[in-house]
C-alpha atoms as a PDB file:
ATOM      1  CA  UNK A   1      85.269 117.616 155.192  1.00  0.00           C
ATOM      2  CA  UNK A   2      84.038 114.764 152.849  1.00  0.00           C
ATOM      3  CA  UNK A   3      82.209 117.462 150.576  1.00  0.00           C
ATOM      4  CA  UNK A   4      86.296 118.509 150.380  1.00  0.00           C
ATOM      5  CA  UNK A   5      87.360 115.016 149.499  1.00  0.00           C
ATOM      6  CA  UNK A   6      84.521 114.543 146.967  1.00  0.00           C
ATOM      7  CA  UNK A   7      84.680 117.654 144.963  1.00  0.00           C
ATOM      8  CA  UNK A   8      88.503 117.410 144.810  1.00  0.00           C
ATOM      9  CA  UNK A   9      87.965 114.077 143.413  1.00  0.00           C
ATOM     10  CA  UNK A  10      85.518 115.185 140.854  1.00  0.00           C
ATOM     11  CA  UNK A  11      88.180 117.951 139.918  1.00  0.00           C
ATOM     12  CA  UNK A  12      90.935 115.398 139.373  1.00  0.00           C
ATOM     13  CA  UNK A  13      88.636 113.079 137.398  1.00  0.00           C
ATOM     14  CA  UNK A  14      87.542 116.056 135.467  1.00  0.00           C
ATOM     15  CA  UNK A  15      91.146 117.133 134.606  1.00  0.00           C
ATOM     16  CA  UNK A  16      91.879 113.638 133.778  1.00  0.00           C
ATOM     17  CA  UNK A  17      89.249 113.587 131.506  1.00  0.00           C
ATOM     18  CA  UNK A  18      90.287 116.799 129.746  1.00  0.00           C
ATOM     19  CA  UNK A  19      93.812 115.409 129.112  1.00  0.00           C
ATOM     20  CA  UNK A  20      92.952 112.088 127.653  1.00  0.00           C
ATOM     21  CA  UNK A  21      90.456 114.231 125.498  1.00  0.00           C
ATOM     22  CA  UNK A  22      93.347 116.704 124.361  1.00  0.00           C
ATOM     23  CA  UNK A  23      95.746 113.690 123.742  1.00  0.00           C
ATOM     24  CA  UNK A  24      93.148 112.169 121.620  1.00  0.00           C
ATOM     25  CA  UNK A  25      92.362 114.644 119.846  1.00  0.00           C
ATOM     26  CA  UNK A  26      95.657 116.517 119.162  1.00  0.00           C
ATOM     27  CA  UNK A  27      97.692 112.627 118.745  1.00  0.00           C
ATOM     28  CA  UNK A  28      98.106 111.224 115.520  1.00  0.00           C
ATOM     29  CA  UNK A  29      95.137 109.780 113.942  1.00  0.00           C
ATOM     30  CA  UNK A  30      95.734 105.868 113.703  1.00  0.00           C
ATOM     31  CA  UNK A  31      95.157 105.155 109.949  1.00  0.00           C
ATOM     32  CA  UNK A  32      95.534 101.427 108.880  1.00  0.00           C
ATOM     33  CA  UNK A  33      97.486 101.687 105.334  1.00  0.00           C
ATOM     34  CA  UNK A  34      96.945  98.978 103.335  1.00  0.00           C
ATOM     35  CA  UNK A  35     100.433  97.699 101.852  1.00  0.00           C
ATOM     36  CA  UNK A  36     101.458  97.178  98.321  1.00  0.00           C
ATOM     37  CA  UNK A  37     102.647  93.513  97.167  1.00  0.00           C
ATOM     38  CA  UNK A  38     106.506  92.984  97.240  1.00  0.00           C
ATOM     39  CA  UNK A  39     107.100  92.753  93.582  1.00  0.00           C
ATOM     40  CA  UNK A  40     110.473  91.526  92.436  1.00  0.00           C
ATOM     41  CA  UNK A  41     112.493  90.537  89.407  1.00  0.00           C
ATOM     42  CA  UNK A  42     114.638  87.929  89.026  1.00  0.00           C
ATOM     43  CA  UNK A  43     117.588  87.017  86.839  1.00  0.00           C
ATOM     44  CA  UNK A  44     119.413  83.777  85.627  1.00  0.00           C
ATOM     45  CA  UNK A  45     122.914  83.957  84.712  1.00  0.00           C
ATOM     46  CA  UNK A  46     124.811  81.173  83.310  1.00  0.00           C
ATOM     47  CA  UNK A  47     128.608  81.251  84.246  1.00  0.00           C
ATOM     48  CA  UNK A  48     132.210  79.432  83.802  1.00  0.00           C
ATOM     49  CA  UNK A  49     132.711  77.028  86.359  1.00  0.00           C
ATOM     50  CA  UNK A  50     135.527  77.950  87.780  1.00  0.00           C
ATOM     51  CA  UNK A  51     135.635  80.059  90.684  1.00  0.00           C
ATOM     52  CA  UNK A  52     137.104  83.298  89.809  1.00  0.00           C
ATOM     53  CA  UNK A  53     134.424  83.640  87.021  1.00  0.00           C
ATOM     54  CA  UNK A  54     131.781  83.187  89.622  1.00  0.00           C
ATOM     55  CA  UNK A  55     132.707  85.886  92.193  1.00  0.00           C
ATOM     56  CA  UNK A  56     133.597  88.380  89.703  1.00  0.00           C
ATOM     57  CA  UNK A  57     129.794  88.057  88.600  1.00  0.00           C
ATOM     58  CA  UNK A  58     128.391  87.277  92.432  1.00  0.00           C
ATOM     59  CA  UNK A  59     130.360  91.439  92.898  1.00  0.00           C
ATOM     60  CA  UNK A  60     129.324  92.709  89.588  1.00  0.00           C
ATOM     61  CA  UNK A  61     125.330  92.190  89.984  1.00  0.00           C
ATOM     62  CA  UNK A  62     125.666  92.428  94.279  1.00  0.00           C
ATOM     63  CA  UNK A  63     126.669  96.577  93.214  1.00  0.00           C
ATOM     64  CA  UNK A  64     123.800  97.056  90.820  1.00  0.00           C
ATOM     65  CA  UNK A  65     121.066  95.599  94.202  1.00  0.00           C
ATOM     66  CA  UNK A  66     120.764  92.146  92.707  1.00  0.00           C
ATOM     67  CA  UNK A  67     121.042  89.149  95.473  1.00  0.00           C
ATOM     68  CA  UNK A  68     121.669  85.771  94.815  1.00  0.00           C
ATOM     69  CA  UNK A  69     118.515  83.373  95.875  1.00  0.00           C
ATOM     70  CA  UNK A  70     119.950  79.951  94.201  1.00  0.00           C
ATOM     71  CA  UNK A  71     122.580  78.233  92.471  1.00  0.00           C
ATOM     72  CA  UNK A  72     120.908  74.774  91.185  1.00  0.00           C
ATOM     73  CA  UNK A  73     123.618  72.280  91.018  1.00  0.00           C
ATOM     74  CA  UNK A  74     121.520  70.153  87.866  1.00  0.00           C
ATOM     75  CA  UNK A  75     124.677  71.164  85.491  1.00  0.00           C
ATOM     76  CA  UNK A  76     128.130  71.768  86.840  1.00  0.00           C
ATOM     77  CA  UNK A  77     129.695  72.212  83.583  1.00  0.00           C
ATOM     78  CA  UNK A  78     127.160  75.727  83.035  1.00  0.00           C
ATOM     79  CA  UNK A  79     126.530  76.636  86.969  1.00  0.00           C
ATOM     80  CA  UNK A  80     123.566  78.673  87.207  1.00  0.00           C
ATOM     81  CA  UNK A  81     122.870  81.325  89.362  1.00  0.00           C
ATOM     82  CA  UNK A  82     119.386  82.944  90.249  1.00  0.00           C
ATOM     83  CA  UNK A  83     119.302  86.353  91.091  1.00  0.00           C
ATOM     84  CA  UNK A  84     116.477  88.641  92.693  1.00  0.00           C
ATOM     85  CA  UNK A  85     115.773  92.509  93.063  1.00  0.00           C
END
């Protein structure tokens, strides 16, 4: 009776062996790929200061992917605003 018990355990060990072999070898190889640097390009747009002005060009470079990053407030009579894609 225990030669039973042991050689079904060797047969479930075995099998469980054979599917963590298949898995490995049939999954998806796990490749580290190194990643590029982020590059970006910015833009500075001098605008009116009145507000109309402003969201008319905020809309205008939004569509074309642009997003604003900073408006410095050195100069409120030629606002400023900083752009990045």
């Amino acid at each position: 009776m225990q030669n039973v018990r042991l050689s079904g355990a060797w047969v479930i060990a075995g099998v469980s062996l054979c599917a963590l072999g298949f898995l490995l070898f049939m999954g998806q190889p796990f490749a580290a790929k190194a990643q590029e640097p982020k590059r970006f390009q910015y833009k500075i747009v001098e605008v009116l200061p009145d507000t109309q002005n402003m969201q008319t060009k905020l809309n205008e470079f939004g569509e074309s992917g642009w997003e604003l990053v900073a408006v410095p407030m050195g100069s409120m009579t030629e606002p400023r605003l900083i752009f990045k894609k």
